[in-house]
C-alpha atoms as a PDB file:
ATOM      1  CA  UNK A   1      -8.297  -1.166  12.814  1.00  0.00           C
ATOM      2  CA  UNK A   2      -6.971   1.544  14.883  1.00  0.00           C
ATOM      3  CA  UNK A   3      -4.457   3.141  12.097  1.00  0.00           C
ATOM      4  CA  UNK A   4      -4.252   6.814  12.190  1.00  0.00           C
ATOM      5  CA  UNK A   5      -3.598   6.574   7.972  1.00  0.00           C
ATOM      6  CA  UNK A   6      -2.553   9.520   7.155  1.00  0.00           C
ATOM      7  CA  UNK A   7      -0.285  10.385   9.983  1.00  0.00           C
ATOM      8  CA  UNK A   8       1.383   7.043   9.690  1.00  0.00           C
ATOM      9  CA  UNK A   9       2.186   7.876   5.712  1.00  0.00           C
ATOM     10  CA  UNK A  10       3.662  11.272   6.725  1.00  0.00           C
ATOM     11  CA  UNK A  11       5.481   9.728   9.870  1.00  0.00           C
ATOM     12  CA  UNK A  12       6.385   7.380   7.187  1.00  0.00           C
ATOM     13  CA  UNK A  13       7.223  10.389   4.601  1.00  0.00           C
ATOM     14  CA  UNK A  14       9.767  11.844   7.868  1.00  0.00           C
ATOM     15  CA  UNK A  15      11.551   8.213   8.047  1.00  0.00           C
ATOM     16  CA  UNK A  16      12.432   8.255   4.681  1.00  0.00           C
ATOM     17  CA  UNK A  17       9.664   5.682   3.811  1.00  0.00           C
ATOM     18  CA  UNK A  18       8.638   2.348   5.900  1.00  0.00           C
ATOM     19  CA  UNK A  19       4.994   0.977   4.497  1.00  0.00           C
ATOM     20  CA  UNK A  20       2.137   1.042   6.628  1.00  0.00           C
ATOM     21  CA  UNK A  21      -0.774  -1.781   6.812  1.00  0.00           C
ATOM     22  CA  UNK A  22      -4.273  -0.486   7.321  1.00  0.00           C
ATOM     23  CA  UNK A  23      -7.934  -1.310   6.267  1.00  0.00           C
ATOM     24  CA  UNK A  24      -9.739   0.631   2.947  1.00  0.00           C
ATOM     25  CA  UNK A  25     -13.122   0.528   1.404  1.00  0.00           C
ATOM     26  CA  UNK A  26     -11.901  -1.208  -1.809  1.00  0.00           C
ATOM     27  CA  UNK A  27     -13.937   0.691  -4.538  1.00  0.00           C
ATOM     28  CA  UNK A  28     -14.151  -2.632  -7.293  1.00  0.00           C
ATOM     29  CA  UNK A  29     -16.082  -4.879  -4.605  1.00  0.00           C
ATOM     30  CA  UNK A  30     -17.198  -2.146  -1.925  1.00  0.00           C
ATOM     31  CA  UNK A  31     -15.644  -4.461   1.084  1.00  0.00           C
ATOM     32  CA  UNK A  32     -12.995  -3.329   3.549  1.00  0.00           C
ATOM     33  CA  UNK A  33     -10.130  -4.586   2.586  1.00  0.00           C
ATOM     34  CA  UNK A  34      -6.105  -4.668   3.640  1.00  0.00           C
ATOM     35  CA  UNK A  35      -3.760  -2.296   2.022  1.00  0.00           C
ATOM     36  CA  UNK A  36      -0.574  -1.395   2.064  1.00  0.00           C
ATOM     37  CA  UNK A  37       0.802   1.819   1.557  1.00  0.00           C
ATOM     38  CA  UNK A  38       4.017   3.487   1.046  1.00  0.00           C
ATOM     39  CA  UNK A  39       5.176   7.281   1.527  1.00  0.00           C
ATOM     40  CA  UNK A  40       8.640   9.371   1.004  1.00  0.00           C
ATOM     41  CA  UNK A  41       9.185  13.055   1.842  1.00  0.00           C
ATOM     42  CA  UNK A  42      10.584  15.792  -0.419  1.00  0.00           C
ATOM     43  CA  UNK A  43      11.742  18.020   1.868  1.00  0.00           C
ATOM     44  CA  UNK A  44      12.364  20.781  -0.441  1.00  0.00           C
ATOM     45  CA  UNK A  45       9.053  21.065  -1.302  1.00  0.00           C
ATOM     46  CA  UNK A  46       7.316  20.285   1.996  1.00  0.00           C
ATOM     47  CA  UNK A  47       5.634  17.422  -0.172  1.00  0.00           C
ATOM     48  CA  UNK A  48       4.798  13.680   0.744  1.00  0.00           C
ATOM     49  CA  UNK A  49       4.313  11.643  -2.071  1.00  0.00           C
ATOM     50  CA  UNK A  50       2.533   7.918  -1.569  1.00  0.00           C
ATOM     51  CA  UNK A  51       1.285   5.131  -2.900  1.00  0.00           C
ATOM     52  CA  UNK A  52      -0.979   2.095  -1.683  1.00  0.00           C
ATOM     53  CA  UNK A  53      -2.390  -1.529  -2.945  1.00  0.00           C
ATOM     54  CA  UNK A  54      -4.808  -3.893  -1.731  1.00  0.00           C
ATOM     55  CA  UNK A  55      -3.336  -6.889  -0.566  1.00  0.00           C
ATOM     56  CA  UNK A  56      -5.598  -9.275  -2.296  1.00  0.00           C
ATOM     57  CA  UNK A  57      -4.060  -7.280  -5.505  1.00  0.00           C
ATOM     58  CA  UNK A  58      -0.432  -8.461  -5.170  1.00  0.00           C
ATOM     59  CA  UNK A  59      -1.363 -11.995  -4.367  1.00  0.00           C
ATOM     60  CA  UNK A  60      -3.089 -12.529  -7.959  1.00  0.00           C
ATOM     61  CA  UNK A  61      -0.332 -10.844  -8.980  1.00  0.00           C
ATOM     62  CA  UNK A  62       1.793 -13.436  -7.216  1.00  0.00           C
ATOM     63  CA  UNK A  63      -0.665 -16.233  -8.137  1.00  0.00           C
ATOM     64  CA  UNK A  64      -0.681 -15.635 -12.126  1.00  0.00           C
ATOM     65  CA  UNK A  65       3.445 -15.787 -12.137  1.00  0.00           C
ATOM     66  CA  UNK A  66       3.422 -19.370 -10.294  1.00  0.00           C
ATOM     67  CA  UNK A  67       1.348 -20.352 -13.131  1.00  0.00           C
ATOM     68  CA  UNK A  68       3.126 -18.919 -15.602  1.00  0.00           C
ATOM     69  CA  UNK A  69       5.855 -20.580 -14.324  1.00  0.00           C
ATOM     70  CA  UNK A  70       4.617 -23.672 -13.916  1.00  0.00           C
ATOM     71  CA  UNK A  71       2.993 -23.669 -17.764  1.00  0.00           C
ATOM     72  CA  UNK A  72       6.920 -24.036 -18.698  1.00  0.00           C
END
């Protein structure tokens, strides 16, 4: 879609973290998915650490909780 990943995450890393939308090849189902990652900078180290998660992830997350909720 256009997003330069990994110098958004390290642009990210040099803001002191902001999260950054892009498409991935999700390996369970082999489709191109949305993700959303998230970076932060040690700058003692020189390091940039990051994380990411398919969007489709959080909402079951989000999905089993309403019915959790809902069961009560």
């Amino acid at each position: 879609n256009g997003v330069y990943i990994l110098q958004e995450l390290i642009l990210s890393a040099k803001q002191n973290g902001k999260y950054v939308l892009y498409l991935w090849e999700n390996p369970n189902n082999k489709k191109v998915e949305q993700k959303i990652g998230f970076a932060l900078g040690i700058k003692k180290w020189q390091w940039m650490i990051g994380t990411g998660i398919y969007i489709d992830e959080i909402n079951k997350i989000l999905q089993n909780k309403k019915k959790k909720e809902y069961k009560k």
